[in-house]
Each structure stands twice: as C-alpha cells, then as structure tokens.
C-alpha atoms as a PDB file:
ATOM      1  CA  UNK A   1      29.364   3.577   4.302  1.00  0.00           C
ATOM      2  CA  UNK A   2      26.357   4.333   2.565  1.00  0.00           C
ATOM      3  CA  UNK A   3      25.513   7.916   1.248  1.00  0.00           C
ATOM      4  CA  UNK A   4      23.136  10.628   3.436  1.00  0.00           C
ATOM      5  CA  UNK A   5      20.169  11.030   1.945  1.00  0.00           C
ATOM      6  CA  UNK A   6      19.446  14.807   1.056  1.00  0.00           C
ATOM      7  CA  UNK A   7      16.590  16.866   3.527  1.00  0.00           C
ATOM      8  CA  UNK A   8      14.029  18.526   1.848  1.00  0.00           C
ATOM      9  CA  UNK A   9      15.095  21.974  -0.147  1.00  0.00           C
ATOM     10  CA  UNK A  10      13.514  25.370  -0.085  1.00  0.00           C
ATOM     11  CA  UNK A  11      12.299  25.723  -3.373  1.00  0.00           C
ATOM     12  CA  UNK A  12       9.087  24.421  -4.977  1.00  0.00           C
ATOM     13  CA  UNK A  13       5.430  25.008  -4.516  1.00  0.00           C
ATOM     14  CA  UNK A  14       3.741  23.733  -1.098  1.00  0.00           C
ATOM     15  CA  UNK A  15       3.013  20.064  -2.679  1.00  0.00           C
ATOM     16  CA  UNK A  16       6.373  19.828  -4.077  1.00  0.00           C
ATOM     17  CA  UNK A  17       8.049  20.601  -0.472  1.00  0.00           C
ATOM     18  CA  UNK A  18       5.529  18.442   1.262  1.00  0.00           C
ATOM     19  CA  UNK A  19       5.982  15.643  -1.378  1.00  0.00           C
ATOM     20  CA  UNK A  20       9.834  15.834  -0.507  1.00  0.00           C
ATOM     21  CA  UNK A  21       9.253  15.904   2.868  1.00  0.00           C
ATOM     22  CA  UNK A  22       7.504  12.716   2.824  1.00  0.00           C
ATOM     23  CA  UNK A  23      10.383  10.936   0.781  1.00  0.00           C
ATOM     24  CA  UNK A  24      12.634  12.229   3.525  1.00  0.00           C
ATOM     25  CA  UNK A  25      10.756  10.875   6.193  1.00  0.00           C
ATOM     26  CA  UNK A  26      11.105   7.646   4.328  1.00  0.00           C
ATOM     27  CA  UNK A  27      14.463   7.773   3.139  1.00  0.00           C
ATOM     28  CA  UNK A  28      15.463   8.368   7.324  1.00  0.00           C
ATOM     29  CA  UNK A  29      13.776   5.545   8.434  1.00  0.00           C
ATOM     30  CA  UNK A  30      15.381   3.349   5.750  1.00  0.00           C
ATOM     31  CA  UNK A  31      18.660   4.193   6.899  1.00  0.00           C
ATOM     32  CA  UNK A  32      17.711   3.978  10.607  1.00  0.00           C
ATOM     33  CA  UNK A  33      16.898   0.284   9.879  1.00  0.00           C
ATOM     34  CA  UNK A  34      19.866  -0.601   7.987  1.00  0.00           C
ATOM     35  CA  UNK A  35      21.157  -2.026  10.728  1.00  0.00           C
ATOM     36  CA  UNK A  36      18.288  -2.247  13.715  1.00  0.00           C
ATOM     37  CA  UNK A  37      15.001  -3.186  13.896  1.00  0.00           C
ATOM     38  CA  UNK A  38      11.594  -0.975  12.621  1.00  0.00           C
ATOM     39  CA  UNK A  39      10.673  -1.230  15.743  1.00  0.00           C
ATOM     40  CA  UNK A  40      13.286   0.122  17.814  1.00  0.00           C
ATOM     41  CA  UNK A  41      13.169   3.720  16.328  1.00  0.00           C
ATOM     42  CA  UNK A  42      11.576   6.247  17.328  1.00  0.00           C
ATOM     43  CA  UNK A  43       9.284   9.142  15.553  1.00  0.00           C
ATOM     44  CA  UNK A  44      11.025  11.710  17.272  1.00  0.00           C
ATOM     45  CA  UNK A  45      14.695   9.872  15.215  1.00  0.00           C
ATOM     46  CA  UNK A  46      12.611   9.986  12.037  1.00  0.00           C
ATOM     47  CA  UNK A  47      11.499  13.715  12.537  1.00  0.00           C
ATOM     48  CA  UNK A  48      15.112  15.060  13.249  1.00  0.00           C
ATOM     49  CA  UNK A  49      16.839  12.810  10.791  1.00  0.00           C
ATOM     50  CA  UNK A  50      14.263  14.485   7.656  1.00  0.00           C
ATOM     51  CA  UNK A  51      14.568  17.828   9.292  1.00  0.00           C
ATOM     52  CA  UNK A  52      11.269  18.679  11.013  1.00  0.00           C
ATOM     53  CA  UNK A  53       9.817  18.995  14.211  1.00  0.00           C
ATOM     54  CA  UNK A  54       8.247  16.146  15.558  1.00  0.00           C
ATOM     55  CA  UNK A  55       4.840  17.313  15.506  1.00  0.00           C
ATOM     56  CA  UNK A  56       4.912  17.726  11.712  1.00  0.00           C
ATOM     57  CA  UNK A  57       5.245  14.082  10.761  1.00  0.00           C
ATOM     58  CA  UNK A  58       1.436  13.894  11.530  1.00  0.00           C
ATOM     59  CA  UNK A  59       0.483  15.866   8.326  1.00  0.00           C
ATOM     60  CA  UNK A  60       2.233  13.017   6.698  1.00  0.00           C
ATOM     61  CA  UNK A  61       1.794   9.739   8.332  1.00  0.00           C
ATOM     62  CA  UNK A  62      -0.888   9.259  10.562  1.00  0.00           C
ATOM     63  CA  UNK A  63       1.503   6.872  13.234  1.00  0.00           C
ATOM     64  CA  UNK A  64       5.090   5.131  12.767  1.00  0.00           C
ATOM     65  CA  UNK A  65       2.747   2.013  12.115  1.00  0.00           C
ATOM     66  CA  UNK A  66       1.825   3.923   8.934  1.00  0.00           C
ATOM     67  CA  UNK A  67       4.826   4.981   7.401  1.00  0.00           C
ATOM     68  CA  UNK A  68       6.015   1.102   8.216  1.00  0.00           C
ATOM     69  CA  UNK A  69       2.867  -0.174   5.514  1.00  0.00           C
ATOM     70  CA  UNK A  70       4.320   2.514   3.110  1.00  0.00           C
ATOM     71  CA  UNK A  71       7.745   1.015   3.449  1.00  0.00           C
ATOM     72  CA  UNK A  72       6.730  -2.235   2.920  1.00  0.00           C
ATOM     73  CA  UNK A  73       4.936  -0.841  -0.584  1.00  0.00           C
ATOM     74  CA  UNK A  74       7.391   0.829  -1.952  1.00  0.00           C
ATOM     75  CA  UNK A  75       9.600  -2.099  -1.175  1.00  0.00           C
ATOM     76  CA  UNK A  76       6.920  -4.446  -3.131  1.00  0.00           C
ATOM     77  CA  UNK A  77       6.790  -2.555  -5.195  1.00  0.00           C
ATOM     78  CA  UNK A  78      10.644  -2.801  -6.262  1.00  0.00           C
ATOM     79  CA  UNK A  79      10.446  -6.886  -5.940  1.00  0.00           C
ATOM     80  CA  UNK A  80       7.330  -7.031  -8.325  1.00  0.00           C
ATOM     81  CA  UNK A  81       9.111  -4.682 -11.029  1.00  0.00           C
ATOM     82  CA  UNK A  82      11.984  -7.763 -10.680  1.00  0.00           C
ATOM     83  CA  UNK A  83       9.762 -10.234 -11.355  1.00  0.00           C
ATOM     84  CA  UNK A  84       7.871  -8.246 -13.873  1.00  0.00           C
ATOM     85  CA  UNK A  85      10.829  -8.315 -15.541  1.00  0.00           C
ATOM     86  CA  UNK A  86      12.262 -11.564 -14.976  1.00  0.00           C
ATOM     87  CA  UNK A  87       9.138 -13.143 -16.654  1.00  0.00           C
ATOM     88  CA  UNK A  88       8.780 -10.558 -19.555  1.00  0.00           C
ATOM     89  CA  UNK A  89       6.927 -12.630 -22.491  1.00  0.00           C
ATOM     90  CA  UNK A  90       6.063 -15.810 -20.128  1.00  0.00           C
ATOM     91  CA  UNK A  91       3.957 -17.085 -22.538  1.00  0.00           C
ATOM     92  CA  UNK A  92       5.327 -16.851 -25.208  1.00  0.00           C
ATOM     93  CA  UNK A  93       8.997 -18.494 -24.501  1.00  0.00           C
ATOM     94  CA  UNK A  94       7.258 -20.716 -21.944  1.00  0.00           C
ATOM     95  CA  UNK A  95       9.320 -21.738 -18.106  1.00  0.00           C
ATOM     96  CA  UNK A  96      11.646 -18.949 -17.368  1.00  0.00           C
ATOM     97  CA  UNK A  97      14.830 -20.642 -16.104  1.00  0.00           C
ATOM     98  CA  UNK A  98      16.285 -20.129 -13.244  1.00  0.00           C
ATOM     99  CA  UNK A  99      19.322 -18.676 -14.339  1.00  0.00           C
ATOM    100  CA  UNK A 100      17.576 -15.641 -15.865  1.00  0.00           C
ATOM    101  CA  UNK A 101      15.188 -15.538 -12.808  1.00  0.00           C
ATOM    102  CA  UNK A 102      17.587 -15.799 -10.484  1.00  0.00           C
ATOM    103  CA  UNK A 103      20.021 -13.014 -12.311  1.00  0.00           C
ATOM    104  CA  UNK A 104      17.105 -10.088 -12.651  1.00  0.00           C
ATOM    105  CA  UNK A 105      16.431 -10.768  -8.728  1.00  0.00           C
ATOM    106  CA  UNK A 106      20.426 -10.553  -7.899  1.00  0.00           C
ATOM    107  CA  UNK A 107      20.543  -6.852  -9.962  1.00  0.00           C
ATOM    108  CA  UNK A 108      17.099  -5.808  -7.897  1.00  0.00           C
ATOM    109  CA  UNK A 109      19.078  -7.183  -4.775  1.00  0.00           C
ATOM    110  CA  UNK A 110      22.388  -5.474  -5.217  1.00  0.00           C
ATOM    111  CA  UNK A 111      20.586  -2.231  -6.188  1.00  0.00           C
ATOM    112  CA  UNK A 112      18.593  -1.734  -3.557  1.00  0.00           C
ATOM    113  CA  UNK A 113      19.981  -3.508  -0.832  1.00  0.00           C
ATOM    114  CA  UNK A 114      18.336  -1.382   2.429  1.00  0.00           C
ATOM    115  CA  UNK A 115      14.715  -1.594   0.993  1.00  0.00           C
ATOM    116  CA  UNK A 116      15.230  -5.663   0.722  1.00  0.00           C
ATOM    117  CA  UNK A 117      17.361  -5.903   3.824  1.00  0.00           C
ATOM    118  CA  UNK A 118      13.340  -3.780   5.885  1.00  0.00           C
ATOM    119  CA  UNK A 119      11.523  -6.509   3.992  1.00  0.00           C
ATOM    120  CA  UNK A 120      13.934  -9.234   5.200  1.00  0.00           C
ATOM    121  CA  UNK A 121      14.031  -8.389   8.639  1.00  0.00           C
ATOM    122  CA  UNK A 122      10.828  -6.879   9.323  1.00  0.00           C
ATOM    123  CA  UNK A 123       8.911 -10.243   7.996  1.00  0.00           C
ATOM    124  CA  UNK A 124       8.915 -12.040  10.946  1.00  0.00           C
ATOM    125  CA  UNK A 125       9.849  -8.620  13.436  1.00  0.00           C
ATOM    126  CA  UNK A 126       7.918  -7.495  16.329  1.00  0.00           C
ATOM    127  CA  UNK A 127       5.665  -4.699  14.560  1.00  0.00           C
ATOM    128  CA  UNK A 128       2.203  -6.652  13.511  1.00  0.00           C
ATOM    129  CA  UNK A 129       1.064  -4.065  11.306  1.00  0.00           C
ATOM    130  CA  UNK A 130       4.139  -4.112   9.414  1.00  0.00           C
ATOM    131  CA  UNK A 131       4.759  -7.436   9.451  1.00  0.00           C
ATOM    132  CA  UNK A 132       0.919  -8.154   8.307  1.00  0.00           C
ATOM    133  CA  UNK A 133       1.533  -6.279   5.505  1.00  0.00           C
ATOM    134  CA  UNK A 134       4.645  -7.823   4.257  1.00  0.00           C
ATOM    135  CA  UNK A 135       2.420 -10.861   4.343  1.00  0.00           C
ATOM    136  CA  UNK A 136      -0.186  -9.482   2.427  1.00  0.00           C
ATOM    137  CA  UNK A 137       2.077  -7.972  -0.406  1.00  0.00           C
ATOM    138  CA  UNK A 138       3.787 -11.504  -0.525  1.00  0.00           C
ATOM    139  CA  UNK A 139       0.677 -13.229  -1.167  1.00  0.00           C
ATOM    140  CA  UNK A 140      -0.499 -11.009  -4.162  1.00  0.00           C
ATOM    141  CA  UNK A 141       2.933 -10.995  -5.017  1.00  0.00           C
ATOM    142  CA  UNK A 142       2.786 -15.398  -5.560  1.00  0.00           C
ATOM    143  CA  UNK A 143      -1.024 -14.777  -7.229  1.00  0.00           C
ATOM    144  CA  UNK A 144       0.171 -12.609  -9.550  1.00  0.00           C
ATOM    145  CA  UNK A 145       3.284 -15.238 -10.615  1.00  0.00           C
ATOM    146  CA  UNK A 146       0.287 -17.643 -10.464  1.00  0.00           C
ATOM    147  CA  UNK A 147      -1.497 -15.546 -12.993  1.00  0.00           C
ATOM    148  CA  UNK A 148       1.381 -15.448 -15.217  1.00  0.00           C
ATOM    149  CA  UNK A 149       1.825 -19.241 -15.040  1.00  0.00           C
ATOM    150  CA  UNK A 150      -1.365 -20.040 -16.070  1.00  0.00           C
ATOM    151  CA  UNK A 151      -0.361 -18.373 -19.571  1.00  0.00           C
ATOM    152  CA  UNK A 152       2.141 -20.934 -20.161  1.00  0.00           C
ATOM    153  CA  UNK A 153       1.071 -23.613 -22.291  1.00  0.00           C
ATOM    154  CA  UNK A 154       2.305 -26.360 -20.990  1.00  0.00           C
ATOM    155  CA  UNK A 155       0.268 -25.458 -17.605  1.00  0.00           C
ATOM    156  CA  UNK A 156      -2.531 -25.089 -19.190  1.00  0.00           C
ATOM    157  CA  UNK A 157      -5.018 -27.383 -17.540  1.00  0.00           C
ATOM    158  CA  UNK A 158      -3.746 -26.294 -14.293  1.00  0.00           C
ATOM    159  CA  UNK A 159      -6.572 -25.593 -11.096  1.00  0.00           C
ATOM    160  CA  UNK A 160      -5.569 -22.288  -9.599  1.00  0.00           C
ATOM    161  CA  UNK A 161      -4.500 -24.220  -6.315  1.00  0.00           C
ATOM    162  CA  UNK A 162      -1.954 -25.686  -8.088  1.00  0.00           C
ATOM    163  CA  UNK A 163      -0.768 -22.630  -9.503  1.00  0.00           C
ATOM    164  CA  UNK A 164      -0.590 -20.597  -6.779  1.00  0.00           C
ATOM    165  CA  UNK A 165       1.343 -23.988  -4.510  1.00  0.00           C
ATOM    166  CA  UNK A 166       3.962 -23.765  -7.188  1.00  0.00           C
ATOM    167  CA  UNK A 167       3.652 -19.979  -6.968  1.00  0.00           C
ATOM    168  CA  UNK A 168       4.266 -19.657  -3.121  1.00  0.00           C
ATOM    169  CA  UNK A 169       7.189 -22.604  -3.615  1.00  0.00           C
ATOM    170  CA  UNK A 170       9.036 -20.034  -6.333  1.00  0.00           C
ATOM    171  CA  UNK A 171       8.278 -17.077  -4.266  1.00  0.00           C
ATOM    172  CA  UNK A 172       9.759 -18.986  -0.982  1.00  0.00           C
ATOM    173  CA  UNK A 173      13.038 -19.958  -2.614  1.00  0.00           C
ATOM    174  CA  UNK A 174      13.568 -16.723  -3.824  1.00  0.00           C
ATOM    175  CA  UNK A 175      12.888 -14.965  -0.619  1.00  0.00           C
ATOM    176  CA  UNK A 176      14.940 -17.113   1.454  1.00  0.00           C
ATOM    177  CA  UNK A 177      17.805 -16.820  -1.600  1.00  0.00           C
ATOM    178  CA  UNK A 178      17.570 -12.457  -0.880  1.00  0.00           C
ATOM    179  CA  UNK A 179      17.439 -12.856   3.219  1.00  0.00           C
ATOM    180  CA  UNK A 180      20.829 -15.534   2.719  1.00  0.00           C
ATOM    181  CA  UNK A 181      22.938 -12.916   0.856  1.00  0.00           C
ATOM    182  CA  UNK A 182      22.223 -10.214   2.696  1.00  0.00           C
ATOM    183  CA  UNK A 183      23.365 -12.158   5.625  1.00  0.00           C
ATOM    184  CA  UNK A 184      26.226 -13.506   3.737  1.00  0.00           C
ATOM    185  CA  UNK A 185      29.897 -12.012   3.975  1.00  0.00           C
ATOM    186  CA  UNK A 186      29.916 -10.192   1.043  1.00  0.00           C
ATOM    187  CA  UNK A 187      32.382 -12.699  -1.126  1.00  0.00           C
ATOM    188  CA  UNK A 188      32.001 -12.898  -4.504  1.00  0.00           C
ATOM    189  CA  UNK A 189      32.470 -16.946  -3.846  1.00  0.00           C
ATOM    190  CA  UNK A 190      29.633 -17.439  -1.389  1.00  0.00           C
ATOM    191  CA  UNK A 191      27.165 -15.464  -3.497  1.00  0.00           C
ATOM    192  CA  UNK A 192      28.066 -17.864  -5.909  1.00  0.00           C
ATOM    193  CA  UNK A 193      27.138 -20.896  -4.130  1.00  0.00           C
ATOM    194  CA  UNK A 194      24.072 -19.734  -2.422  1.00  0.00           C
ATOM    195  CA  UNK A 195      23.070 -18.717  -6.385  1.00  0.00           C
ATOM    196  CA  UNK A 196      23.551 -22.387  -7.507  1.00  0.00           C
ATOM    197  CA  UNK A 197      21.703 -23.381  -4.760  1.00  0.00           C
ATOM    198  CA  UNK A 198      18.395 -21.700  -5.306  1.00  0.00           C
ATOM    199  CA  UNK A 199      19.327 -22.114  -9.348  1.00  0.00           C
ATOM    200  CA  UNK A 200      19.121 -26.304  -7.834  1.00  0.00           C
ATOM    201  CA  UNK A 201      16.143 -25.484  -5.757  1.00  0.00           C
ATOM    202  CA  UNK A 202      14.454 -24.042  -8.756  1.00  0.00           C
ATOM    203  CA  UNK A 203      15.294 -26.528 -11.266  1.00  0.00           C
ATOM    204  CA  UNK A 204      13.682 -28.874  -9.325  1.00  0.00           C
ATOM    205  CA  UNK A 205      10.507 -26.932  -8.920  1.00  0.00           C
ATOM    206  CA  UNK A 206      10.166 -26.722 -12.343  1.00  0.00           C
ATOM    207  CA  UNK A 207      11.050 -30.286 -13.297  1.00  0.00           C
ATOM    208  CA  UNK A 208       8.033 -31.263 -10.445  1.00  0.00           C
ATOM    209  CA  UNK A 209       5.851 -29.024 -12.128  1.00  0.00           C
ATOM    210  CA  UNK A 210       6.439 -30.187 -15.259  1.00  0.00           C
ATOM    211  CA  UNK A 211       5.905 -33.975 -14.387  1.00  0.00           C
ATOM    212  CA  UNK A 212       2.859 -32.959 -11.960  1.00  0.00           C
ATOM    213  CA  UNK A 213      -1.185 -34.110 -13.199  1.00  0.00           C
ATOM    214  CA  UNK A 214      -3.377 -32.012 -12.343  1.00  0.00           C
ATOM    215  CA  UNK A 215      -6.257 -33.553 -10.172  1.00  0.00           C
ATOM    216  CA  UNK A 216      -9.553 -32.098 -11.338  1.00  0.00           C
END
C-alpha cells in the first residue's frame, strides 16, 4: 500500500502555500487513478483529498480537463528525462543498445510507477483532452529521438521521414514494454521475459535500420 501524500502546511508565504496546494491537488488525483480511470473522479474527490473546499480548485486549474493536460506533462516530462538519459552521448558512441535502453526505462518505470500507470491507461481512456495530449507529448517525444538519431553517423544521410518511422517504431516498443509490466504480476521472472522481448523487438529495429537505404 502506497504512502499518503502530505496536504499542504501552514507555513510559507502566499505563493509557497498556493504552489503546495497545487502539487496536492496533483498528488490526489494521482492516487485516485492508481487504480480507476481519470475520468471517473470527481473535482469535488480531488478538492477533499488536497484539503480544500471545492470552490478553491478554480484558482488553480481552470476544469478537471486541465489539471488532466498537467498530469500528462509532468508525466512526459519524467519519460523524456529516461530517454534523455538513456541516449546520453548518442553521437558519439553511436546505436544505444537495447540493453542499456531498455534498463534506464525499467529504473524510470519502477520509480514512478502511478505517473506511468495515468499515461498507460489514460492513452486510449474516455477523456479527449487528456488523451489528445498524451498524443501530442508522444509525438514530440519520437521527434526529439528522431533528432538525436540524426547525430549518429552511421544515419547520416537519413530523410527526416525515415527518422522519425524508426523513431515512432522505438517509441512504440517501449510504450507497449511499460503498459505490459504494469499489467504483469509483479514476478521477478515475467519482468524478465517481457524485458527480452522488447530487448528482441529492439534488436531487430536496429539491425533494419542499419541495413535500410535511404530513398532520396
């Protein structure tokens, strides 16, 4: 059972409470939708869960819709700083493989698993905004892996079509890899095989790109 977030405290100036009344706000809904659907909770939950009256989430968020987007953000924001990481120096030692991609996603995974289990569900769930932004992060998310592929040398003479197909393909397999174990039963022998599958899937992504010609 997963820790209670803390409510907002009564010291600090005005922006410091308001600040931490935000993150509360956020921090409830993230453990609302642990285990439900964005969509299924309400603002009065929210409200009561970070401490305040119902009326007061408006000087925050201007609807549910909106704290949703933010969600989806910070989330992003978490799964870019894993591939940041996982392609540190890209150009320079060329193909990451899939091992070390793979690895620096699992630690992002296991760390954070509520923000990645929102992302997960609410991709394909019933609140459009939300589920339109997840889409949108997802796509800058692949062009900005296509950006870093163009840097390696041996992709040089790549279009940016290409880069961005084998961008989305990498992206794909690592999403589906995330939504799998979270689903999974928790054993330590069934992370283990969905891990050498999407090591597999990789491998041969890279091997295609490597072997692909350019048509230009």
């Amino acid at each position: 059972m997963r820790a209670k977030r803390s409510r907002p405290g009564s010291g600090g100036s005005r922006a410091e409470k308001k600040e931490q009344t935000r993150q509360a706000l956020l921090d409830t809904t993230i453990d609302l939708v642990d285990d439900r659907s964005f969509g299924s909770i309400s603002l009065r939950e929210v409200a009561r869960g970070a401490g305040i009256v119902p009326t007061a989430f408006y000087r925050h968020f201007a609807s549910m819709e909106d704290l949703g987007v933010t969600l989806v953000e910070d989330a992003m924001r978490v799964l870019r700083g894993a591939l940041r990481e996982a392609r540190r120096d890209l150009a320079g030692r060329g193909m990451p493989t899939a091992r070390e991609s793979l690895s620096t996603l699992l630690k992002k995974v296991h760390g954070d698993e509520a923000q990645f289990r929102f992302l997960v569900r609410e991709r394909h769930g019933g609140v459009a905004e939300v589920r339109r932004a997840i889409a949108t992060e997802l796509r800058l998310f692949s062009r900005e892996l296509a950006i870093d592929l163009a840097r390696v040398p041996a992709l040089a003479d790549w279009g940016v079509d290409d880069l961005e197909v084998a961008a989305d393909l990498i992206v794909t397999i690592m999403m589906t890899t995330v939504a799998e174990l979270l689903d999974g039963d928790g054993r330590e022998s069934t992370e283990r095989a969905l891990v050498e599958r999407a090591e597999k899937q990789l491998v041969m992504v890279f091997l295609g790109m490597s072997a692909w010609r350019p048509s230009h």
